[in-house]
N, C-alpha and C. Protein backbone atom coordinates (compact mmCIF):
# COMPACT_ATOMS: atom_id res chain seq x y z
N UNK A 1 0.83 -1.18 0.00
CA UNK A 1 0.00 0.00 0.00
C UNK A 1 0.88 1.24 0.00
N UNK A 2 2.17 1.20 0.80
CA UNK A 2 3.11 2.12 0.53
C UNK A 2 3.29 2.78 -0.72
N UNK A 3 3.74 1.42 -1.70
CA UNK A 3 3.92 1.45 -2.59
C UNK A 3 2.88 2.35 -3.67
N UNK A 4 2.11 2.09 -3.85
CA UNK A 4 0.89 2.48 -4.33
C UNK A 4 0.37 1.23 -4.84
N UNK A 5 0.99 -0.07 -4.83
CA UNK A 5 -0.03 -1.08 -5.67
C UNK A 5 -1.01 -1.45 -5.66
N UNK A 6 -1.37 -1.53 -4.20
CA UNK A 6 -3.05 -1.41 -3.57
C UNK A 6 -3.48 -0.32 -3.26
N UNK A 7 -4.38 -0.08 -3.95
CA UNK A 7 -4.82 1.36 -3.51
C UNK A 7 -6.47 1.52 -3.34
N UNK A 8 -7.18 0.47 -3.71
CA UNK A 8 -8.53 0.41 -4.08
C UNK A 8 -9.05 -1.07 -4.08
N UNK A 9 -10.11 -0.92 -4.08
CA UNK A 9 -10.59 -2.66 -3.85
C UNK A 9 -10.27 -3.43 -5.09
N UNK A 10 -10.15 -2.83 -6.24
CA UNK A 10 -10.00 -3.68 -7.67
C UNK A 10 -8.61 -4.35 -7.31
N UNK A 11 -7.39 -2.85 -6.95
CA UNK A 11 -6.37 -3.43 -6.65
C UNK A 11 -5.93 -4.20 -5.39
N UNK A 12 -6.53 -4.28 -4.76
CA UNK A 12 -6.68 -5.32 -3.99
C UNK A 12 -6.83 -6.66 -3.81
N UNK A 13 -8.00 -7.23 -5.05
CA UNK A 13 -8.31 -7.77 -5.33
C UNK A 13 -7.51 -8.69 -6.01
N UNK A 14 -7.22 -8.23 -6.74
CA UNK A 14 -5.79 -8.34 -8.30
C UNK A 14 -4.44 -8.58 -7.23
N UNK A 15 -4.11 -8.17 -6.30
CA UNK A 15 -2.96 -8.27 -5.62
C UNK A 15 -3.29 -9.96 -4.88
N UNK A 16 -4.39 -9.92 -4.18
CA UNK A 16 -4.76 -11.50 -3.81
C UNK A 16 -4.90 -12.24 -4.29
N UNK A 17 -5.55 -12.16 -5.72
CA UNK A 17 -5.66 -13.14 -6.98
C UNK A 17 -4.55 -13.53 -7.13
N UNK A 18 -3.63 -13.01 -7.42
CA UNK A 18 -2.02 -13.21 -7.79
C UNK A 18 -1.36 -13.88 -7.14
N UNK A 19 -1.22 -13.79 -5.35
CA UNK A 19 -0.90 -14.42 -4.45
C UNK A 19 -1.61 -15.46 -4.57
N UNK A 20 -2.87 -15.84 -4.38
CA UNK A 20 -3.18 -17.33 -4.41
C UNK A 20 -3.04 -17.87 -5.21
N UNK A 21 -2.72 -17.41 -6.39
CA UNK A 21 -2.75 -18.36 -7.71
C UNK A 21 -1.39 -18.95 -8.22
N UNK A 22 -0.14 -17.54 -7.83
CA UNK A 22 0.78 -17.99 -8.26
C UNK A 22 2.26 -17.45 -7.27
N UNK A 23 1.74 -17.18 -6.00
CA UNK A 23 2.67 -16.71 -4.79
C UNK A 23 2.87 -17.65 -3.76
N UNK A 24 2.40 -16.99 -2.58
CA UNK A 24 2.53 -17.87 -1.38
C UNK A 24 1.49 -18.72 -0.94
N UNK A 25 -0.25 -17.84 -1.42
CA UNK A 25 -1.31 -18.85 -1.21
C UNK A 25 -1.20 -20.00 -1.37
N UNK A 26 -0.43 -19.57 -2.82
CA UNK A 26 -0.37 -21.09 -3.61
C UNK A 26 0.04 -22.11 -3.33
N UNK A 27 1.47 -21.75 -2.94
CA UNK A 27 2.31 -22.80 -1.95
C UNK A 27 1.32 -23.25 -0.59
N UNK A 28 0.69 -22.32 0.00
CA UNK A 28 0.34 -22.74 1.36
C UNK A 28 -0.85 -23.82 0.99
N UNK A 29 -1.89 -23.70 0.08
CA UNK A 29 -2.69 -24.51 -0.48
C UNK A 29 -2.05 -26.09 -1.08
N UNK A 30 -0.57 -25.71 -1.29
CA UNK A 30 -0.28 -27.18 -1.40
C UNK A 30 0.61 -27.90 0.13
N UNK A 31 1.17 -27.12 0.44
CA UNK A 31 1.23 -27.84 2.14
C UNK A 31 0.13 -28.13 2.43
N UNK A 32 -1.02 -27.15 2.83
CA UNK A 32 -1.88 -27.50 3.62
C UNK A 32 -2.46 -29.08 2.77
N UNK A 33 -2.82 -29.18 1.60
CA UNK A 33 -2.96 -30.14 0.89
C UNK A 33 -2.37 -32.18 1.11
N UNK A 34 -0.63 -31.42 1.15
CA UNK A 34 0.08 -32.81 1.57
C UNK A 34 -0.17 -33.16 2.62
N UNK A 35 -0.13 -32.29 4.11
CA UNK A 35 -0.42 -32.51 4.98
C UNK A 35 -1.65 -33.34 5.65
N UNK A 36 -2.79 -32.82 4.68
CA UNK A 36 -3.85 -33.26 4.64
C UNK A 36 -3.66 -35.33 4.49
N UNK A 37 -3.18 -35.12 2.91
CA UNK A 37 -3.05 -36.68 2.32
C UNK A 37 -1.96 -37.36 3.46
N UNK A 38 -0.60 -36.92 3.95
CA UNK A 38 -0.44 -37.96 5.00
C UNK A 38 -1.07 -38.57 6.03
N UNK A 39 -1.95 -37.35 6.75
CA UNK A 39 -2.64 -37.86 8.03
C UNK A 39 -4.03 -39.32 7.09
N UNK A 40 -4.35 -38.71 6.02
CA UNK A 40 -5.35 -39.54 5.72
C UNK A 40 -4.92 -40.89 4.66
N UNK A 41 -3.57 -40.85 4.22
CA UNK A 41 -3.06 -42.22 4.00
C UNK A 41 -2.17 -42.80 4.78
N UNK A 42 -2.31 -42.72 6.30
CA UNK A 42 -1.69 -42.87 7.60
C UNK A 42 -0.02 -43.00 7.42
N UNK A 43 0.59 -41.73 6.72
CA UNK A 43 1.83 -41.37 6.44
C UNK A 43 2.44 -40.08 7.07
N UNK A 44 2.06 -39.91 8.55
CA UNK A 44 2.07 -39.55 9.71
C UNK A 44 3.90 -38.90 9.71
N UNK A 45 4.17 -39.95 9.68
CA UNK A 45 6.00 -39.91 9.72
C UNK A 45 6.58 -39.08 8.69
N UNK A 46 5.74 -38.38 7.76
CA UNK A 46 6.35 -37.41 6.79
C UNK A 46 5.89 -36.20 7.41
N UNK A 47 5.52 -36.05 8.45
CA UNK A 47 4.74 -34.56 8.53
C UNK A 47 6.14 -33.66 9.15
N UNK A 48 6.98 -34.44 9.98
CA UNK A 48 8.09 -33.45 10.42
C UNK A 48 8.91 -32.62 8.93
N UNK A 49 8.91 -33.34 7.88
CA UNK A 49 9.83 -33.13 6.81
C UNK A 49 9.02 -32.06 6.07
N UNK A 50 7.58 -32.27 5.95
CA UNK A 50 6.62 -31.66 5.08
C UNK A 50 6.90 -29.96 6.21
N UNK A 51 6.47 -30.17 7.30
CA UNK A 51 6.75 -28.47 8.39
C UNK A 51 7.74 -28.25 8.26
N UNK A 52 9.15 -28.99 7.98
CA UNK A 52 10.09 -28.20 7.69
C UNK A 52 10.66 -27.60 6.55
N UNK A 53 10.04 -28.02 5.46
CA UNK A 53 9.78 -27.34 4.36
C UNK A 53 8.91 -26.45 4.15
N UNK A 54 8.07 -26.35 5.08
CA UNK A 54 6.85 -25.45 4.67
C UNK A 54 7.79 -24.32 4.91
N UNK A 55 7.92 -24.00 6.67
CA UNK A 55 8.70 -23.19 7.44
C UNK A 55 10.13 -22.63 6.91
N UNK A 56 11.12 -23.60 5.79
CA UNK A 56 11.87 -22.54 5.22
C UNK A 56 11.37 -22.26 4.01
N UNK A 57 10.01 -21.99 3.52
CA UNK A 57 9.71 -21.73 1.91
C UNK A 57 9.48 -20.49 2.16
N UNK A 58 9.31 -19.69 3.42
CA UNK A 58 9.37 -18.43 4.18
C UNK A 58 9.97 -16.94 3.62
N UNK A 59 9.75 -16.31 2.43
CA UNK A 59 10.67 -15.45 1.76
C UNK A 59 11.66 -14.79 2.54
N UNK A 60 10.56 -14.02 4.02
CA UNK A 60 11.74 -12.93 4.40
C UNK A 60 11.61 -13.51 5.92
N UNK A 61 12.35 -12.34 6.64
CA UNK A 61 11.98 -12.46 7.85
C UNK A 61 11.12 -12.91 8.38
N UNK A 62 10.32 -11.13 7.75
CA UNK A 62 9.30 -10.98 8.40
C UNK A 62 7.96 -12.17 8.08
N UNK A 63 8.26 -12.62 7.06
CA UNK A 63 7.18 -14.00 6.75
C UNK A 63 7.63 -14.75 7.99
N UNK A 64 8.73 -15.46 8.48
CA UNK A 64 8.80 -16.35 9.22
C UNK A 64 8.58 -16.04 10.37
N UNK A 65 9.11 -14.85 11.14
CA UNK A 65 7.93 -14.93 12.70
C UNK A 65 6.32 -14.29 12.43
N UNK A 66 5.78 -14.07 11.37
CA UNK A 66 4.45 -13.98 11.33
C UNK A 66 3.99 -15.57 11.05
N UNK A 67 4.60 -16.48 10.51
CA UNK A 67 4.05 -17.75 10.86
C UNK A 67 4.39 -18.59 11.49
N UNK A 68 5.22 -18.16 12.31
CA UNK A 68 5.83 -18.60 13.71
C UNK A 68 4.81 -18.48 14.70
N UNK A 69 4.21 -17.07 14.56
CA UNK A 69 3.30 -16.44 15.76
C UNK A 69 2.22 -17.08 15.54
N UNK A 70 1.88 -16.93 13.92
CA UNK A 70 0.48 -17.13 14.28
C UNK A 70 0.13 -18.66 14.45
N UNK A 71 1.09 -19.90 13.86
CA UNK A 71 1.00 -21.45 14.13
C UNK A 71 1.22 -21.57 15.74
N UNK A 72 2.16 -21.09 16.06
CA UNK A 72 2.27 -21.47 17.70
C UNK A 72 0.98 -21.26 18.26
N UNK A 73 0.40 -20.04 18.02
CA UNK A 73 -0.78 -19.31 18.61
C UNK A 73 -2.35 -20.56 18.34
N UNK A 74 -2.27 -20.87 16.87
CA UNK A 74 -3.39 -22.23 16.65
C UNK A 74 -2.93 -22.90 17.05
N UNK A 75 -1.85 -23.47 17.65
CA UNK A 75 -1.28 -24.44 18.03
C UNK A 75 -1.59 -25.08 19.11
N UNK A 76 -1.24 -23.64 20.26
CA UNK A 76 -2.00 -23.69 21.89
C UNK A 76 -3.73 -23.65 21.97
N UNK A 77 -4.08 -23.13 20.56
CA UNK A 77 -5.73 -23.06 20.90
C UNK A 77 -6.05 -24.40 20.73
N UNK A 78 -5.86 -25.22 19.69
CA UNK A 78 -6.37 -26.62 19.21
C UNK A 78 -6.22 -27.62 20.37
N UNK A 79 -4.45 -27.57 21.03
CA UNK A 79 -4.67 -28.31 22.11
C UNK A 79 -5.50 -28.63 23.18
N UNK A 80 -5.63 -27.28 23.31
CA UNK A 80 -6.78 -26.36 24.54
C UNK A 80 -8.00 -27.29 24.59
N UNK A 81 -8.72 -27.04 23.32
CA UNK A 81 -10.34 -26.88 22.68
C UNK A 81 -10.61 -28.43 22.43
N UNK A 82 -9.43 -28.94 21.31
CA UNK A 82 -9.59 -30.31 20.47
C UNK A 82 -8.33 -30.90 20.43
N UNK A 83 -8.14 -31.20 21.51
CA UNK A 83 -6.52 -32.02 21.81
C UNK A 83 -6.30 -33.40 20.85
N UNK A 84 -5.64 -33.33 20.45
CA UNK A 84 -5.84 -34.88 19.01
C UNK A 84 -3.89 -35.15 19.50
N UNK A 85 -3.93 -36.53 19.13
CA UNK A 85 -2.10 -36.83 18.95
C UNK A 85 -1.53 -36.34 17.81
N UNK A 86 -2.06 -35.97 17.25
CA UNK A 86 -1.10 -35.27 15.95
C UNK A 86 -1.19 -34.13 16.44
N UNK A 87 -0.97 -33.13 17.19
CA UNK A 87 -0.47 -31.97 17.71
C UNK A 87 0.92 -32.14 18.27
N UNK A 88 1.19 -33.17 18.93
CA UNK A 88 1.97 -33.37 20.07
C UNK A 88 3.27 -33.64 18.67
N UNK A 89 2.87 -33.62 17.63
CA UNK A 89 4.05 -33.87 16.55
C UNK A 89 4.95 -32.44 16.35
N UNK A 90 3.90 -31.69 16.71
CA UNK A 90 4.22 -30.48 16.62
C UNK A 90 5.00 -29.32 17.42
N UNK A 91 4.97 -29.89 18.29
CA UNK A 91 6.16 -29.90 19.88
C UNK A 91 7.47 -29.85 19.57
N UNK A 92 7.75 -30.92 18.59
CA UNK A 92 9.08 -31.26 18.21
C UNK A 92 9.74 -30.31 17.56
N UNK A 93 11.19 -29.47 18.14
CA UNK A 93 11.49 -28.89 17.22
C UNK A 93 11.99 -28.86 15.84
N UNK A 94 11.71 -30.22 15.45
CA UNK A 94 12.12 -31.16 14.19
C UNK A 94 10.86 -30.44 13.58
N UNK A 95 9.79 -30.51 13.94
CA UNK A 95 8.64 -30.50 12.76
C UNK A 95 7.94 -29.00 13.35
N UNK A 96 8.09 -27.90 13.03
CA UNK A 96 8.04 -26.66 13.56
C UNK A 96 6.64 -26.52 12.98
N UNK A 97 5.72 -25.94 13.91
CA UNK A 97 4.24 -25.63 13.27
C UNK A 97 4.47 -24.65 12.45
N UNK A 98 3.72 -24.79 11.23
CA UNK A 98 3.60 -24.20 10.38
C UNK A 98 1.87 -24.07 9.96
N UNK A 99 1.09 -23.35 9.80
CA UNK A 99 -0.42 -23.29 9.98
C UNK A 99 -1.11 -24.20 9.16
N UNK A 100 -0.81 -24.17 8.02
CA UNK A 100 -1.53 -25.27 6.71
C UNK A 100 -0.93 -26.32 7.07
N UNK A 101 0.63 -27.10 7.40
CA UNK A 101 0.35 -27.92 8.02
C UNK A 101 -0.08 -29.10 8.95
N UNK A 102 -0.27 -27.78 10.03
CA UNK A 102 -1.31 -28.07 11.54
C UNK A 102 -2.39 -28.02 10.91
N UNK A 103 -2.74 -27.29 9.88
CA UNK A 103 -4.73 -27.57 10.07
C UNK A 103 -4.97 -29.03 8.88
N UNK A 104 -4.10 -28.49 7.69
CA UNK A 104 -4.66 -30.01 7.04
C UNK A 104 -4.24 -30.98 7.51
N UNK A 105 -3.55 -30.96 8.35
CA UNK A 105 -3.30 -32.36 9.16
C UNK A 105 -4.51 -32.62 10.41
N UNK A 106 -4.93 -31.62 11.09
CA UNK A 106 -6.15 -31.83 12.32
C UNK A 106 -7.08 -32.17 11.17
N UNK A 107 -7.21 -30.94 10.01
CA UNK A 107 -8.78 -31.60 9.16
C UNK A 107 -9.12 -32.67 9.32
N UNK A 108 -7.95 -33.40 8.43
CA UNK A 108 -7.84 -34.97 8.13
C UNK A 108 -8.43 -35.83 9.16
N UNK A 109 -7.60 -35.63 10.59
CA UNK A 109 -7.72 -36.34 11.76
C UNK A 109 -9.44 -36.36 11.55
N UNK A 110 -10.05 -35.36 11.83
CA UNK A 110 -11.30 -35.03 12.43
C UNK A 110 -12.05 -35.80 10.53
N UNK A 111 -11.35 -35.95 9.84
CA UNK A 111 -12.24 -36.64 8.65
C UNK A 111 -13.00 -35.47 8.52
N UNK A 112 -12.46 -34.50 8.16
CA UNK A 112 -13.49 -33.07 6.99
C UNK A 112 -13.14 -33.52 6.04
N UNK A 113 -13.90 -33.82 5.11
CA UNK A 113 -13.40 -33.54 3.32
C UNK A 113 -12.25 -32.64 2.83
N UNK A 114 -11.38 -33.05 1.98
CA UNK A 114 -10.56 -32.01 1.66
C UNK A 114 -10.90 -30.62 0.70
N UNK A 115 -12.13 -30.95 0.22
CA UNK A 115 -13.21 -30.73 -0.76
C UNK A 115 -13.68 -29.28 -0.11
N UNK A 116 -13.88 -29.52 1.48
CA UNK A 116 -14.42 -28.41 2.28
C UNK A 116 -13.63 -27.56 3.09
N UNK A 117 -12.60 -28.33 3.76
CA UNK A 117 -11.56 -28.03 4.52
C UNK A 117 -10.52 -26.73 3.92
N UNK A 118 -10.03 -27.22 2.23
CA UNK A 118 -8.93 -26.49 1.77
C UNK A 118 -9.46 -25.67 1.75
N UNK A 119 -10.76 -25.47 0.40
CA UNK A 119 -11.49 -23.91 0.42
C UNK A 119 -11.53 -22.80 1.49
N UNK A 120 -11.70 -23.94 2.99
CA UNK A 120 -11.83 -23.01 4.35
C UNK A 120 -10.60 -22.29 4.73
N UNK A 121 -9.87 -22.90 4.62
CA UNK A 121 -8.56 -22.91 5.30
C UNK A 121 -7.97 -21.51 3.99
N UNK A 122 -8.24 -21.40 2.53
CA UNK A 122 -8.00 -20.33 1.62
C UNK A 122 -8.78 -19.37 1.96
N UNK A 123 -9.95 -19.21 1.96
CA UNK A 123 -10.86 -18.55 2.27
C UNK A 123 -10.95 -17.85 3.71
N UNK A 124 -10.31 -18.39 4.51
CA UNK A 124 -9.54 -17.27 5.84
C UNK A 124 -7.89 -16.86 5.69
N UNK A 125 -7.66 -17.92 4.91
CA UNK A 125 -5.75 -16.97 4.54
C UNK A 125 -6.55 -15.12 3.42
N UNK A 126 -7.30 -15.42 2.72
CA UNK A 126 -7.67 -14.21 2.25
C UNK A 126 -8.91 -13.10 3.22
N UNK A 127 -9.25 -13.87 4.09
CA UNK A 127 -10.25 -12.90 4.42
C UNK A 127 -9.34 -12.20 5.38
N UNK A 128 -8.23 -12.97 6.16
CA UNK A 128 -7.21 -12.13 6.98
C UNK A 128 -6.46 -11.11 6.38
N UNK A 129 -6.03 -11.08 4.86
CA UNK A 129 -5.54 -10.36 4.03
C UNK A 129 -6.28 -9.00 3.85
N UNK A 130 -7.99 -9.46 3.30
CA UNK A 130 -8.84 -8.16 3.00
C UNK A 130 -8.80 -7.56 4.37
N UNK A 131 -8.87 -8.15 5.86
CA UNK A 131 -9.17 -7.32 6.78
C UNK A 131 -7.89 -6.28 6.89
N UNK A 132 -6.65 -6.67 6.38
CA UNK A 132 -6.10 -5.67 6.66
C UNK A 132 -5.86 -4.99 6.00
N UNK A 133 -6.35 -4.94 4.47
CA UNK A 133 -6.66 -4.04 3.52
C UNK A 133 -7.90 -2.86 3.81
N UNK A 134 -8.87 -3.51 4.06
CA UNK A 134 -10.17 -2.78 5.02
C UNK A 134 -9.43 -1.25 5.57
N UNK A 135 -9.09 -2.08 6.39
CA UNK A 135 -8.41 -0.78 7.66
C UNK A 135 -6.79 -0.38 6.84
N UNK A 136 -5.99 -0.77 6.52
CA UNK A 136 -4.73 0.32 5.48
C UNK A 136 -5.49 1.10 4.13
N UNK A 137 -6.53 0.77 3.35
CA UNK A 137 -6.16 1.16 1.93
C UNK A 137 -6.60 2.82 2.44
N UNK A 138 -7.99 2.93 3.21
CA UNK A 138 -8.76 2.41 3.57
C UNK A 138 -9.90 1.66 2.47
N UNK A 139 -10.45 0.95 3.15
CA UNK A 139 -11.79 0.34 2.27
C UNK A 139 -12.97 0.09 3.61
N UNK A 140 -13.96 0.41 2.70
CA UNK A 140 -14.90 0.03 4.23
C UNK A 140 -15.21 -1.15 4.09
N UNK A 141 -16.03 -1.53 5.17
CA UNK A 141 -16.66 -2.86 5.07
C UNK A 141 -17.37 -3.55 4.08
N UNK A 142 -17.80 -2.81 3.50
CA UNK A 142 -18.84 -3.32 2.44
C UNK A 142 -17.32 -3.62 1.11
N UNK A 143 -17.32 -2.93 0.72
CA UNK A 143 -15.86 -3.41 -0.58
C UNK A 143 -15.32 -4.50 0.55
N UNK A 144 -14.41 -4.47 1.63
CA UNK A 144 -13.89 -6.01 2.04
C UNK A 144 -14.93 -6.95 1.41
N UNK A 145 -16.23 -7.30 1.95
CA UNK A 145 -16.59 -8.53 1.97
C UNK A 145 -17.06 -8.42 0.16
N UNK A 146 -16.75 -7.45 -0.38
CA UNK A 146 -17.79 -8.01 -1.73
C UNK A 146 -15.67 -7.91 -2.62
N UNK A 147 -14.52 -7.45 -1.82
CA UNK A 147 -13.50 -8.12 -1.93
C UNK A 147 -13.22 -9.81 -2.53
N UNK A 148 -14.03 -10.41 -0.71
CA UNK A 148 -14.05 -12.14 -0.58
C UNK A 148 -14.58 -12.35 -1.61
N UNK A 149 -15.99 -11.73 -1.54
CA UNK A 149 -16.87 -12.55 -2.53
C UNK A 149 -16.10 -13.15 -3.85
N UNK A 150 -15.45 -11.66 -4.42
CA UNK A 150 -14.97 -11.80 -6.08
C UNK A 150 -13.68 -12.58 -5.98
N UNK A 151 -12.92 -12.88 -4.59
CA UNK A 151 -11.97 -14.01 -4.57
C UNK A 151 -12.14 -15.41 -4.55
N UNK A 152 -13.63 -15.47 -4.38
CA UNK A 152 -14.40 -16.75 -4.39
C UNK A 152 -14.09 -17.98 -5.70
N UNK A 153 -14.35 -17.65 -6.66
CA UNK A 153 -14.04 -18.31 -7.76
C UNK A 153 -12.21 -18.68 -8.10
N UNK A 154 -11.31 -17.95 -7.38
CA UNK A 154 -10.12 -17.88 -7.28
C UNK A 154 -9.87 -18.75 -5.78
N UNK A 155 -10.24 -18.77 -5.11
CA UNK A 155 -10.51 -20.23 -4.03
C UNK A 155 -10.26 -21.20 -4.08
N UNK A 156 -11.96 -21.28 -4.77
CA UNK A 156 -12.38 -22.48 -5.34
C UNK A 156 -11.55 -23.42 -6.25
N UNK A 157 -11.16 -22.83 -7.23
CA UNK A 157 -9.98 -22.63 -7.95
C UNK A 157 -8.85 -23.70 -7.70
N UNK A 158 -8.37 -22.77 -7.19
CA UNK A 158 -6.98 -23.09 -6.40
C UNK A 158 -7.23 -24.21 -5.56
N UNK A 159 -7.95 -24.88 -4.80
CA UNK A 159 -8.45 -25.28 -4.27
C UNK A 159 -8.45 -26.88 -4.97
N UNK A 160 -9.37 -26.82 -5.80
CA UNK A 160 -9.44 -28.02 -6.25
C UNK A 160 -7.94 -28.39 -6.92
N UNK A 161 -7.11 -27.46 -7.81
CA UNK A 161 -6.18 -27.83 -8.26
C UNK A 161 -4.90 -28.01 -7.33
N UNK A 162 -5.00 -27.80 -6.39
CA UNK A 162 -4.14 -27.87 -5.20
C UNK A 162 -4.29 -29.34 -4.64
N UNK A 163 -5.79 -29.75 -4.57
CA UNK A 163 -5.55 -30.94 -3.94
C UNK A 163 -5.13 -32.36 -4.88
N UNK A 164 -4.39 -31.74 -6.13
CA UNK A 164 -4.01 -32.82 -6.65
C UNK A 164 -2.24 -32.38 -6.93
N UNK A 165 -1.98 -31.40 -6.15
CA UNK A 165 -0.59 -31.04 -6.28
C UNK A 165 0.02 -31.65 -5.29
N UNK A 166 1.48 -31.72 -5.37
CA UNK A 166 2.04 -32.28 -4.35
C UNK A 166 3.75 -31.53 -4.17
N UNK A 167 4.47 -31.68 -3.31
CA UNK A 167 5.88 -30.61 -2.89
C UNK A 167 6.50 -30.68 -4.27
N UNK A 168 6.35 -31.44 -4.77
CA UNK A 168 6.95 -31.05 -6.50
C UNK A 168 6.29 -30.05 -7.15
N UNK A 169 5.13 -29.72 -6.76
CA UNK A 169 4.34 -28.36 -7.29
C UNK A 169 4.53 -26.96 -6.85
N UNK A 170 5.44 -27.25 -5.76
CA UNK A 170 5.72 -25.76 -5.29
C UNK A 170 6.45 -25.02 -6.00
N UNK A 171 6.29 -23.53 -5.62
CA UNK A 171 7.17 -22.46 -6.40
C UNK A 171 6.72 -21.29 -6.55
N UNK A 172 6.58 -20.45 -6.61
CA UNK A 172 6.13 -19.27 -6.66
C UNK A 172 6.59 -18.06 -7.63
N UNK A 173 5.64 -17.69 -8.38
CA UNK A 173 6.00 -16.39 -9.25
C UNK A 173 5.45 -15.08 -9.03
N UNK A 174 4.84 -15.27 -7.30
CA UNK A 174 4.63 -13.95 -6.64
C UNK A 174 5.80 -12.61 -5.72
N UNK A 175 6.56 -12.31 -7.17
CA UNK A 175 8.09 -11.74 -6.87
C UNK A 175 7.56 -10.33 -5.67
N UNK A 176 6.21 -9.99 -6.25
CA UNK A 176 6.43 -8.59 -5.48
C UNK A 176 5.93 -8.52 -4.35
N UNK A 177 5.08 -9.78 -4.10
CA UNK A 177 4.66 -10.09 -2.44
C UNK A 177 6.43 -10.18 -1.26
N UNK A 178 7.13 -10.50 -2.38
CA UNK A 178 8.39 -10.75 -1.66
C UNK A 178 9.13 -9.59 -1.36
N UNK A 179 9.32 -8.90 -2.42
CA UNK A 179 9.46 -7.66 -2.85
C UNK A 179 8.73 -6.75 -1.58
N UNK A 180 7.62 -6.31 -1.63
CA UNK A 180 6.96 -5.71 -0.52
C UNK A 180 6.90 -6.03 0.80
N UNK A 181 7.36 -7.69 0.80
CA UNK A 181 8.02 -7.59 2.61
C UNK A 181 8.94 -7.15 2.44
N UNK A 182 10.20 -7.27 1.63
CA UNK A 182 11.41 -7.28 2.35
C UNK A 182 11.58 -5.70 2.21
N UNK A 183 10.75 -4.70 1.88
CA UNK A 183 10.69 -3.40 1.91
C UNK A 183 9.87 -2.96 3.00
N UNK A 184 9.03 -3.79 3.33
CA UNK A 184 8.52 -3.50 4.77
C UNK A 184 9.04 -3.80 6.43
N UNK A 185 9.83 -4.32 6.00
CA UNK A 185 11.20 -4.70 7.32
C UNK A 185 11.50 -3.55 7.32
N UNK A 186 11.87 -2.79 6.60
CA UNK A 186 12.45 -1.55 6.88
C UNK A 186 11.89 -0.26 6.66
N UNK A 187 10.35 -0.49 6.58
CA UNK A 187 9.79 0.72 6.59
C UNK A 187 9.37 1.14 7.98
N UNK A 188 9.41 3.04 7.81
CA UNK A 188 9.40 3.25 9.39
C UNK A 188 7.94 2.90 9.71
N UNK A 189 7.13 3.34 9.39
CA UNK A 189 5.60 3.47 10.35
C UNK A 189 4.86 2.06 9.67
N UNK A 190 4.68 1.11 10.31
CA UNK A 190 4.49 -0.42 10.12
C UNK A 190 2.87 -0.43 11.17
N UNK A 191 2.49 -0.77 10.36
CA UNK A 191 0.90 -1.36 11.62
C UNK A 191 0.52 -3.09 11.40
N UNK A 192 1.21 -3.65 10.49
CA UNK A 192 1.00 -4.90 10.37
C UNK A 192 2.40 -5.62 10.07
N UNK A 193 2.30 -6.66 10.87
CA UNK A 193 3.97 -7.44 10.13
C UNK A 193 4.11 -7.64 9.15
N UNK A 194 3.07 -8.00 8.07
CA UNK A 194 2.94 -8.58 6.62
C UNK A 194 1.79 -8.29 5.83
């Protein structure tokens, strides 16, 4: 937003499209994905290798303690609420929580469809995005949610084609999401880590 690339809900929009399709969403839609298929082809013993790949696919810094914070943070809630043994994998500093790995791996446990689960699990990586577009561009409430809406089909999307990807599918050609953290490490007046 510094920048000027977001400046309006279109561009907003267009900036998230991009990310899920061909940035970090993308990637996170296929962790969360593998993660998913080990717990549910009881291949359990790959999940330390799968979080530690997730956790260095991390561009900058500032990507890695924002998903440091926020996995530790689901981490302690799930135990709390819905304590399952595949958390306790996550303890290990071998297999570092990483969020799409912790959730498509609990999905699985709990037997959600992957069908329902991934969409969910995209569909709050972007609605956390618009909220903080909401409050920086500014945008009011009404553009955020009609934001989601038009990211809907870009979801969905991703979504289905994700759950047939696997760590050979990763990669990303979202240069300026990278680009705009590692310029935001060092910008002075910051209200969000990422």
């Amino acid at each position: 937003m510094e920048a000027g690339h977001v400046s309006d809900r279109r561009s907003l929009i267009d900036w998230l499209e991009a990310d899920l399709c061909y940035g970090s969403g993308r990637n996170e839609a296929i962790f969360f994905s593998e993660a998913y298929r080990c717990v549910a082809e009881g291949a359990e013993d790959q999940l330390p290798e799968l979080a530690e790949l997730a956790a260095a696919s991390r561009g900058t810094s500032e990507f890695v303690l924002e998903s440091a914070q926020q996995s530790s943070a689901c981490l302690t809630t799930l135990r709390s609420v819905w304590p399952d043994r595949i958390l306790d994998m996550f303890s290990d500093p071998k297999c570092p929580p990483v969020l799409a790995v912790l959730l498509g791996a609990r999905a699985a446990r709990e037997r959600i469809a992957v069908e329902i689960a991934l969409p969910a699990f995209l569909h709050s990586y972007v609605a956390n995005l618009v909220s903080a577009g909401v409050r920086l561009v500014p945008l009011g409430q009404t553009d955020g949610q009609l934001a989601i809406a038009a990211l809907e089909l870009p979801i969905l999307s991703r979504s289905e084609i994700a759950s047939r990807e696997t760590v050979d599918d990763l990669g990303s050609a979202g240069l300026m999401v990278e680009l705009a953290s590692i310029a935001h490490e060092l910008q002075y007046t910051r209200l969000f880590r990422s």
